[in-house]
C-alpha atoms as a PDB file:
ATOM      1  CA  UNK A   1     -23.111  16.772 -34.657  1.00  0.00           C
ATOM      2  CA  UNK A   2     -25.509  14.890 -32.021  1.00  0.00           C
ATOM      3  CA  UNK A   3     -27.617  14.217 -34.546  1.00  0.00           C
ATOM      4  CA  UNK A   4     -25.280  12.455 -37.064  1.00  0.00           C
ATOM      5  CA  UNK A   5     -23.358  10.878 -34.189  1.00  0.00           C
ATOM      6  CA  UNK A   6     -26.450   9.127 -32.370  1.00  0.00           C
ATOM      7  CA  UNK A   7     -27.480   7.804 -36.178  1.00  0.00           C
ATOM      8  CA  UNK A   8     -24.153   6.214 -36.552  1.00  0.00           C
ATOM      9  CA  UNK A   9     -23.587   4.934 -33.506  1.00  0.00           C
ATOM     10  CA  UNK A  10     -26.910   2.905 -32.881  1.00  0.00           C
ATOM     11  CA  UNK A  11     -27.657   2.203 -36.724  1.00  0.00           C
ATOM     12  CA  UNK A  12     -30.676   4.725 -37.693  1.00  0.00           C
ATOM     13  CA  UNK A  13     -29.252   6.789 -40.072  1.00  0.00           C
ATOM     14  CA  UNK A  14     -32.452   9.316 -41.444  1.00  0.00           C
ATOM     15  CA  UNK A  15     -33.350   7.520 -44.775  1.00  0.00           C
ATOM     16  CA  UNK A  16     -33.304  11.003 -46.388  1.00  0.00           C
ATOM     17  CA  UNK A  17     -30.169  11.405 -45.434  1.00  0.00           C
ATOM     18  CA  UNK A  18     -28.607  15.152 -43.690  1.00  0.00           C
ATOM     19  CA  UNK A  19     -31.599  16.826 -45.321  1.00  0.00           C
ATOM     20  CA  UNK A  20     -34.381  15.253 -43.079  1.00  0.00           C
ATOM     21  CA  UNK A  21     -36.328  14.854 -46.244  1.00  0.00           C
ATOM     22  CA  UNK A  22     -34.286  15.343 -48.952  1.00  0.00           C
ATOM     23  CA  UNK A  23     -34.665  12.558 -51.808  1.00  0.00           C
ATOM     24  CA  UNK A  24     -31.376  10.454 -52.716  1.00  0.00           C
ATOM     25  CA  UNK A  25     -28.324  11.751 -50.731  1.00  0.00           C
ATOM     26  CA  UNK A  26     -27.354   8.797 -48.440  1.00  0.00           C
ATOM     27  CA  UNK A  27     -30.719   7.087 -48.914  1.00  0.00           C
ATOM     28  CA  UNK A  28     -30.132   3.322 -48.915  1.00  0.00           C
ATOM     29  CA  UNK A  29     -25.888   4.534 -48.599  1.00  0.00           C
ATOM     30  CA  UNK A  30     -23.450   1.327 -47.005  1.00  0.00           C
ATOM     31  CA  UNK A  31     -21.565   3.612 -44.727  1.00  0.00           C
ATOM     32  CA  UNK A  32     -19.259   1.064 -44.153  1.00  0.00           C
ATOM     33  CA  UNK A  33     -18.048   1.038 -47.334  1.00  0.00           C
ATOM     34  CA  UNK A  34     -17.734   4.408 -47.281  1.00  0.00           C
ATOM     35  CA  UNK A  35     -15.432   4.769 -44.807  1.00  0.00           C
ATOM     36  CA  UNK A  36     -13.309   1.385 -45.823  1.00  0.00           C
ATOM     37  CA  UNK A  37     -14.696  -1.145 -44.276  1.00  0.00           C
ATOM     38  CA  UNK A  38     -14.604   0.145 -40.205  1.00  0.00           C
ATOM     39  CA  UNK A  39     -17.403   0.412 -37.914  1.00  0.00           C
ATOM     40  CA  UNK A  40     -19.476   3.491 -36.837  1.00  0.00           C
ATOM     41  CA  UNK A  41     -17.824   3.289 -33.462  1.00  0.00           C
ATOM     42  CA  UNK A  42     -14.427   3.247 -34.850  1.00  0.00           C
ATOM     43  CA  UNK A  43     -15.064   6.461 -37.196  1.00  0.00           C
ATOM     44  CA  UNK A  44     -16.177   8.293 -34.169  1.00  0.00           C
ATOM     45  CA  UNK A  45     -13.561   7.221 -32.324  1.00  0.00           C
ATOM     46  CA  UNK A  46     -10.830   8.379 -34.377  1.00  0.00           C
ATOM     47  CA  UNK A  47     -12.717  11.316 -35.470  1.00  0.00           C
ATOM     48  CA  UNK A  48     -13.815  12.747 -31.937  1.00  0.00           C
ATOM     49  CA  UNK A  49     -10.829  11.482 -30.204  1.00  0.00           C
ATOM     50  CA  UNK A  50     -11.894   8.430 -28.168  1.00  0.00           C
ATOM     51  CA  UNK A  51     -10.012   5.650 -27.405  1.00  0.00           C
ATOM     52  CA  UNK A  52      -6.635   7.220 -28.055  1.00  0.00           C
ATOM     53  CA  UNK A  53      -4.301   6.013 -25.818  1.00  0.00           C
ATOM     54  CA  UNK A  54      -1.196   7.656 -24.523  1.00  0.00           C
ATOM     55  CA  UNK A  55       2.387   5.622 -24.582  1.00  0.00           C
ATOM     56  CA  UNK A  56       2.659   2.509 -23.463  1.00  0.00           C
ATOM     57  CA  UNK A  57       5.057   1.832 -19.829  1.00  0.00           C
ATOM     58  CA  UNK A  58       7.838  -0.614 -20.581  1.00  0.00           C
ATOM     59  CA  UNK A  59       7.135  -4.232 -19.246  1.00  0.00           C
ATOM     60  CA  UNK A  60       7.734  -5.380 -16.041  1.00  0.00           C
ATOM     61  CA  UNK A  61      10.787  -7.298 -15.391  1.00  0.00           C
ATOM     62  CA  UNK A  62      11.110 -10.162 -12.259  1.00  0.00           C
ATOM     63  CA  UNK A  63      14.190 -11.837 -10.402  1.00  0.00           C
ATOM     64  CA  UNK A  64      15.004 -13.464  -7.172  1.00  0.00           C
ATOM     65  CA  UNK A  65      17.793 -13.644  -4.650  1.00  0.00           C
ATOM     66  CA  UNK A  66      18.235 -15.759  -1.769  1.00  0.00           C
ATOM     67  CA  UNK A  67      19.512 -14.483   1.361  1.00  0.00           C
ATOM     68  CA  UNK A  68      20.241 -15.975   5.254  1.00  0.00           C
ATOM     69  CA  UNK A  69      17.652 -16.340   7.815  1.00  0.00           C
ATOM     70  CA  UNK A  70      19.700 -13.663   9.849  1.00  0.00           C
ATOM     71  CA  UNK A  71      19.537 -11.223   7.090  1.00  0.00           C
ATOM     72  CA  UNK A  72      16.328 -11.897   6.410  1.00  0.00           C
ATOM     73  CA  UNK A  73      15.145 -11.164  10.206  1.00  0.00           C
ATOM     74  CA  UNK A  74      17.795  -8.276  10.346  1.00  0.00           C
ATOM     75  CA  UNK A  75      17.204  -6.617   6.732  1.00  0.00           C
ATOM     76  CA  UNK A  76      20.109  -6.504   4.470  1.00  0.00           C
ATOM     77  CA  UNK A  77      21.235  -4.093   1.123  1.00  0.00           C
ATOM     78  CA  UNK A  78      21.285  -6.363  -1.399  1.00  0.00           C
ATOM     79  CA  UNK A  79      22.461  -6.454  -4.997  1.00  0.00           C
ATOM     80  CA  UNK A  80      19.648  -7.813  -7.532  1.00  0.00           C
ATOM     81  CA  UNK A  81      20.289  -9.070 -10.630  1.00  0.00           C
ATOM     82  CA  UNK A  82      18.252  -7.909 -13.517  1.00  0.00           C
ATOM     83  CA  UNK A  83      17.675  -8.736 -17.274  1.00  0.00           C
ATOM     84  CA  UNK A  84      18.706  -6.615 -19.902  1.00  0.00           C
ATOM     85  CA  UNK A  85      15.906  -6.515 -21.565  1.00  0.00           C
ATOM     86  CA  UNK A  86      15.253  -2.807 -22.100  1.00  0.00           C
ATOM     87  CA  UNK A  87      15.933  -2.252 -18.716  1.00  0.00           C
ATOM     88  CA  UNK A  88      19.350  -0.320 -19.028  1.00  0.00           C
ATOM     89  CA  UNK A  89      21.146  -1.917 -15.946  1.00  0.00           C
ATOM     90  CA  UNK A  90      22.126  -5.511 -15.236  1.00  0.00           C
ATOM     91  CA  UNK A  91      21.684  -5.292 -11.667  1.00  0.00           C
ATOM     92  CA  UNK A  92      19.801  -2.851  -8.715  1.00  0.00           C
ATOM     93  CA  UNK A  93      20.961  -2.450  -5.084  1.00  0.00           C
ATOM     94  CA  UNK A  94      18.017  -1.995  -2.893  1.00  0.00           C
ATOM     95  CA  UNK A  95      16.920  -2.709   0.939  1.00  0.00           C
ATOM     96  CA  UNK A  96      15.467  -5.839   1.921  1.00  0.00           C
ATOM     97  CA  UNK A  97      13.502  -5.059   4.857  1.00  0.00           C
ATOM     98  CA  UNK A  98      13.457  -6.496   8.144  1.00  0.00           C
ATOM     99  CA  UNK A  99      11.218  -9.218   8.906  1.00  0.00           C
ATOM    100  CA  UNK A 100      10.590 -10.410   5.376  1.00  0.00           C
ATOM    101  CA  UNK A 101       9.695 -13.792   5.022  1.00  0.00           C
ATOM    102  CA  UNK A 102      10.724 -16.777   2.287  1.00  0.00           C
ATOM    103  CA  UNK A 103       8.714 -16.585  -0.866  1.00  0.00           C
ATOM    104  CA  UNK A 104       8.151 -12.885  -0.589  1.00  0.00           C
ATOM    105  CA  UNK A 105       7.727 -10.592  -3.223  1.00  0.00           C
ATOM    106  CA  UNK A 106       9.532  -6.822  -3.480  1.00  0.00           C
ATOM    107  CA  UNK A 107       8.235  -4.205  -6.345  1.00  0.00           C
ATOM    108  CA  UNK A 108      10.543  -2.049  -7.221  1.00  0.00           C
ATOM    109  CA  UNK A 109       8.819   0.483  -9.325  1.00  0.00           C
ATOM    110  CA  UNK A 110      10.459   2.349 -12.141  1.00  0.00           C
ATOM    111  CA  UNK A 111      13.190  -0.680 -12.455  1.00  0.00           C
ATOM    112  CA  UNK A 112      11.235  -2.489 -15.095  1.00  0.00           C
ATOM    113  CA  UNK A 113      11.996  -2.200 -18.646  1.00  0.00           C
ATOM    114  CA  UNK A 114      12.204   0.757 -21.149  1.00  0.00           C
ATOM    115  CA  UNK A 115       9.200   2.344 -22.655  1.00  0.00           C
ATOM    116  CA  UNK A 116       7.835   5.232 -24.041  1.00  0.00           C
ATOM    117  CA  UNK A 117       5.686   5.952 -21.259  1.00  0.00           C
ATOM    118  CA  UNK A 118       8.427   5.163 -18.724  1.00  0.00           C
ATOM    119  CA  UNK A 119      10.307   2.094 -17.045  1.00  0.00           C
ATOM    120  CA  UNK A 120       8.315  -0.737 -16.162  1.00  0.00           C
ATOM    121  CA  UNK A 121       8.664  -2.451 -12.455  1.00  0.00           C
ATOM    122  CA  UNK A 122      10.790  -4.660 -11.226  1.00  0.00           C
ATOM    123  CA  UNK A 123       9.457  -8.160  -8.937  1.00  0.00           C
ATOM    124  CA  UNK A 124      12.290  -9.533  -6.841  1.00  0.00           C
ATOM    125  CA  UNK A 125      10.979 -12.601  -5.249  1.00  0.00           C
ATOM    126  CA  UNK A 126      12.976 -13.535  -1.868  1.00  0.00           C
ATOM    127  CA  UNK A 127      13.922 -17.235  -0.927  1.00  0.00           C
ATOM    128  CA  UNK A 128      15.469 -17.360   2.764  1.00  0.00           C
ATOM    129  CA  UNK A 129      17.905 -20.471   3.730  1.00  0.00           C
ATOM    130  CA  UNK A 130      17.013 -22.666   6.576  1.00  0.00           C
ATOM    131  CA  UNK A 131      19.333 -21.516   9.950  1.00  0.00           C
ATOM    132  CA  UNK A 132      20.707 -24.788  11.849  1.00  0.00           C
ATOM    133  CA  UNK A 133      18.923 -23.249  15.361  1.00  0.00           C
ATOM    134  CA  UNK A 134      15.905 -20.710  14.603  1.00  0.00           C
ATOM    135  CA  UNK A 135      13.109 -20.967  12.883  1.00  0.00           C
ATOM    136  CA  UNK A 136      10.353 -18.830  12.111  1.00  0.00           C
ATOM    137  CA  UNK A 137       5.832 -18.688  12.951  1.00  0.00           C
ATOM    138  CA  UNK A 138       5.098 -15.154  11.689  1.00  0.00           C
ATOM    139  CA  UNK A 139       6.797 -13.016  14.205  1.00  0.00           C
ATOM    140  CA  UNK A 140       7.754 -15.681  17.016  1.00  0.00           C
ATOM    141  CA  UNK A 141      11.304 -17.030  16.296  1.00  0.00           C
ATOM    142  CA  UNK A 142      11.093 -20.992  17.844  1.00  0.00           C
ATOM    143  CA  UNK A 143      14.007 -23.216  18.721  1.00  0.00           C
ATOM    144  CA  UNK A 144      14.486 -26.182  20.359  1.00  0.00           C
ATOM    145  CA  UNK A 145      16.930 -26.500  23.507  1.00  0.00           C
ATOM    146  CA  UNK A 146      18.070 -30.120  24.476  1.00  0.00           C
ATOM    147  CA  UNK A 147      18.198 -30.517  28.797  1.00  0.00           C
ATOM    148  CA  UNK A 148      19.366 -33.309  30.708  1.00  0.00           C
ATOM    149  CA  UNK A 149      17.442 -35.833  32.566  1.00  0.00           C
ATOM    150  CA  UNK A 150      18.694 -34.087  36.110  1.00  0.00           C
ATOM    151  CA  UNK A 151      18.262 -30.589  34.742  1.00  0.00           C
ATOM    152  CA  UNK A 152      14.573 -31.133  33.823  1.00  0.00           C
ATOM    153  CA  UNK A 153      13.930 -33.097  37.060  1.00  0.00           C
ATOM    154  CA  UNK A 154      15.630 -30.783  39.526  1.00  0.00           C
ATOM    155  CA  UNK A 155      15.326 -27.520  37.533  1.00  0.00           C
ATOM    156  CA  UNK A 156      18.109 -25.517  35.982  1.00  0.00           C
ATOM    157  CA  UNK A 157      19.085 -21.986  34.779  1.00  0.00           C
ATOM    158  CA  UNK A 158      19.944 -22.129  31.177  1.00  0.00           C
ATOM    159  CA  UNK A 159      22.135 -19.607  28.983  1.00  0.00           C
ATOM    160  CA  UNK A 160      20.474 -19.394  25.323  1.00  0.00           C
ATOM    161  CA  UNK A 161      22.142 -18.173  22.537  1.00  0.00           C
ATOM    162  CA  UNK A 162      19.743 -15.518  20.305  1.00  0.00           C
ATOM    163  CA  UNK A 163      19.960 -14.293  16.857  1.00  0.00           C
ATOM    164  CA  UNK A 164      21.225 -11.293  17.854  1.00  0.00           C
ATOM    165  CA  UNK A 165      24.372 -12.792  19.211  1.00  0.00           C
ATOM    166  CA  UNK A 166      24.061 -11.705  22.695  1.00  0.00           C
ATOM    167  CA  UNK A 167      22.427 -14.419  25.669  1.00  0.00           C
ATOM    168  CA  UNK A 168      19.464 -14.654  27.664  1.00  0.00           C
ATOM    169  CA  UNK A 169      19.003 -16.934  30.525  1.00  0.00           C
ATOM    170  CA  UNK A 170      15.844 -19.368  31.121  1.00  0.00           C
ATOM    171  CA  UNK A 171      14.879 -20.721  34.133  1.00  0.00           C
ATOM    172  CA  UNK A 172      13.619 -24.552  33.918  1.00  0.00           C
ATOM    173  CA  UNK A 173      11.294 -25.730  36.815  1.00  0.00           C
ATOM    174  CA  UNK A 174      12.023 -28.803  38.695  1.00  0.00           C
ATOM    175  CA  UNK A 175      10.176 -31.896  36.805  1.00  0.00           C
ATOM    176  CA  UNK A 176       9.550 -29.726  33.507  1.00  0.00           C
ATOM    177  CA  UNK A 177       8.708 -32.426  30.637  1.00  0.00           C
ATOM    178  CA  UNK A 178      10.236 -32.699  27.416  1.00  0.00           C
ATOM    179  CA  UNK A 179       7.492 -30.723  25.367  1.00  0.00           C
ATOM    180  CA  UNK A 180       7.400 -27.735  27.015  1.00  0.00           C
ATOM    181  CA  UNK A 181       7.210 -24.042  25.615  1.00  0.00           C
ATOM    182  CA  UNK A 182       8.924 -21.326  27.498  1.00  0.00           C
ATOM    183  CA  UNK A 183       8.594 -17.546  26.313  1.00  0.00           C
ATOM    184  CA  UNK A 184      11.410 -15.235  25.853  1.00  0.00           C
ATOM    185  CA  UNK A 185       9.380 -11.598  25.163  1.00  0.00           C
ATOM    186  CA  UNK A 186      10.319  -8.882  22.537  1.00  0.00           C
ATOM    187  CA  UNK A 187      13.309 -11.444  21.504  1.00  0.00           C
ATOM    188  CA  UNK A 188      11.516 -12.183  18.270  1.00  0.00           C
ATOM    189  CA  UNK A 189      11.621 -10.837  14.735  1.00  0.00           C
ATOM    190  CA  UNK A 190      10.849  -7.331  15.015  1.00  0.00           C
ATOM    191  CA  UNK A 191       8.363  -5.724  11.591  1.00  0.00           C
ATOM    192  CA  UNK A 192       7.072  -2.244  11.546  1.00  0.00           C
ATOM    193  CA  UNK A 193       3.836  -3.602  12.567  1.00  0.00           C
ATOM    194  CA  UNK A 194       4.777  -5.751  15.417  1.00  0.00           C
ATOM    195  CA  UNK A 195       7.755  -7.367  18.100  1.00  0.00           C
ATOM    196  CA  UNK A 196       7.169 -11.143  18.293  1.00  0.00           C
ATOM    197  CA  UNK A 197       9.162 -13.645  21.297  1.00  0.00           C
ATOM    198  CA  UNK A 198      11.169 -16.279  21.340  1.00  0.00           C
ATOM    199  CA  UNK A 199       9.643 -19.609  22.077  1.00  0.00           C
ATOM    200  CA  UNK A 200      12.054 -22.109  23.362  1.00  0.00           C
ATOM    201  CA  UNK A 201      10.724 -25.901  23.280  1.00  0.00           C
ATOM    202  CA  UNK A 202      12.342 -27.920  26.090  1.00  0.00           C
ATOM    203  CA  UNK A 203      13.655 -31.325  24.582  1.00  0.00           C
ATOM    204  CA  UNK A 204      14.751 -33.828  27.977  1.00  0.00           C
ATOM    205  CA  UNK A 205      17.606 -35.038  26.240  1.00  0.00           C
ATOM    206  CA  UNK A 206      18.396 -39.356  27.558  1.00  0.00           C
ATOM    207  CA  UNK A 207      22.031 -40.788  27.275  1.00  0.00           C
ATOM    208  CA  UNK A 208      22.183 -43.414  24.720  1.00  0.00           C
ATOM    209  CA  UNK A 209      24.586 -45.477  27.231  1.00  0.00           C
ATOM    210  CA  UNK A 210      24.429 -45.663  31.048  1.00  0.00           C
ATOM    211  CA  UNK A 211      27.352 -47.391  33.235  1.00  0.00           C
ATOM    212  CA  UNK A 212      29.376 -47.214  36.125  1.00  0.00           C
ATOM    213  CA  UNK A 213      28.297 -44.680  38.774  1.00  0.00           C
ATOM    214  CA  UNK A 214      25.741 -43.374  36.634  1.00  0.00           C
ATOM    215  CA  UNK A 215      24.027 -46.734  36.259  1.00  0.00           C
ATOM    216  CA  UNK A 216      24.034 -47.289  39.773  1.00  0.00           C
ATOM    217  CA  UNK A 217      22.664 -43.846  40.718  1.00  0.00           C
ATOM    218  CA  UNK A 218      19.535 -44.419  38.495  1.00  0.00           C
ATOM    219  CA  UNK A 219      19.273 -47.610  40.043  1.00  0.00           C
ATOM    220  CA  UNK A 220      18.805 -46.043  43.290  1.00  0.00           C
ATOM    221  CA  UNK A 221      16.377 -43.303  41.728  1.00  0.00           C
ATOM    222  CA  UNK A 222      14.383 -46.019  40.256  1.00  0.00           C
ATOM    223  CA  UNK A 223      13.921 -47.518  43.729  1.00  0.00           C
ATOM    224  CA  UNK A 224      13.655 -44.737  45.399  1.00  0.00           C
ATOM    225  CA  UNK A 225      10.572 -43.476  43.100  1.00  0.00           C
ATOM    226  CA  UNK A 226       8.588 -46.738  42.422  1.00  0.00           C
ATOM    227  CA  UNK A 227       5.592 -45.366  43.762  1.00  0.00           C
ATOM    228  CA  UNK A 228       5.822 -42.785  40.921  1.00  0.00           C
ATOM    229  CA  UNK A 229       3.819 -43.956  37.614  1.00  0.00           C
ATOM    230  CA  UNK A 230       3.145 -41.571  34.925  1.00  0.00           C
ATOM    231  CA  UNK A 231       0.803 -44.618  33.090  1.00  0.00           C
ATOM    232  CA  UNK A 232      -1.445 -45.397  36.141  1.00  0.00           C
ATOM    233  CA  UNK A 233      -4.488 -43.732  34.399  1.00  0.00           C
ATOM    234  CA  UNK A 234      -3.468 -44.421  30.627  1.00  0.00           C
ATOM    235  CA  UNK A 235      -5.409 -47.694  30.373  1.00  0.00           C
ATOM    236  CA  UNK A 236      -8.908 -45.630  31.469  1.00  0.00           C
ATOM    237  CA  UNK A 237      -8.032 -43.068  29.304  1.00  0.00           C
ATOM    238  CA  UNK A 238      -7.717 -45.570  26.563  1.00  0.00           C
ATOM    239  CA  UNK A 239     -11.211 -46.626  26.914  1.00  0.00           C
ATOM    240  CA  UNK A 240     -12.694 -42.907  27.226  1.00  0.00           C
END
């Protein structure tokens, strides 16, 4: 058998053929035409068993769904739709997990199609909506809160509303500038790998319209802080 198989498979058949010696036989034979036209390999292959393959899985299937921000950061059961193509079902409930972020993709194995080696898998890509407040830097959640002129230049305690419905109060410092990043810890989105914080941007907030009393008591904060001037080194700066 090793014999014959190493002369097929690399091309050195014995000219004397199985007799090592033996006149005629296969001398001078076309093998290929003896076994219709297939290769060595092939023969071997289908004689010896190689190259047999076992059923084939059924094909794998994808959808999407598009849930809130909140659900997104809070996990949600969710009902996927899903082609019929060989896949027995027209739609799968499964968890979305906590966390998960937009453009994410879920594998759902064994929800694929039919096959004779099994189902195939199923690829639910998820698309979160925008929320009107939060929004999202890995596992930091980031808003924006507006502050009056007086509140950032005399300081403030501020309620804040979270995601998870509840409040938590910030303290602003006297003369905090519009720009500024305050850190709310372990109020983030919360993974099995980590806890991230809120981070609150502080946006000084001017009114578009100034009379009456209120004109006159800027007046008298514009006098009595003219010695104040936030641009007294921009013009060296400039030239750095």
């Amino acid at each position: 058998y090793n014999e014959m198989r190493d002369a097929f498979t690399s091309g050195r058949m014995p000219r004397g053929g199985m007799g090592g010696g033996q006149a005629g036989g296969f001398q001078g034979a076309d093998f290929s035409d003896l076994f219709g036209g297939g290769s060595q390999q092939d023969i071997f292959s289908s004689i010896f068993g190689g190259g047999q393959r076992g059923p084939r899985k059924g094909a794998d299937l994808q959808s999407e769904i598009t849930i809130s921000f909140r659900n997104a950061i809070f996990g949600i059961e969710a009902t996927i739709p899903v082609s019929s193509r060989g896949s027995g079902a027209s739609s799968v409930t499964t968890r979305i997990p906590a966390g998960i972020s937009d453009g994410a993709k879920i594998r759902l194995a064994g929800r694929g199609a039919d096959g004779a080696g099994g189902k195939g898998d199923l690829y639910v890509i998820v698309h979160v909506t925008k929320h009107p407040v939060f929004t999202r830097d890995g596992a930091n959640l980031l808003m924006s809160l507006p502050v009056t002129f007086t509140e950032a230049a005399l300081g403030a305690d501020i309620k804040i509303p979270t995601l998870e419905g509840d409040e938590v109060t910030v303290r602003i410092a006297p003369g905090t500038p519009s720009g500024r990043t305050l850190r709310v810890k372990g109020r983030g989105v919360k993974t099995t790998k980590q806890q991230g914080d809120l981070m609150i941007t502080v946006d000084v907030q001017v009114p578009q319209r100034v009379d009456g009393k209120a004109k006159q008591a800027l007046e008298e904060f514009a006098e009595a802080t003219k010695d104040f001037d936030p641009r007294a080194d921009l013009a060296q700066r400039a030239r750095a």
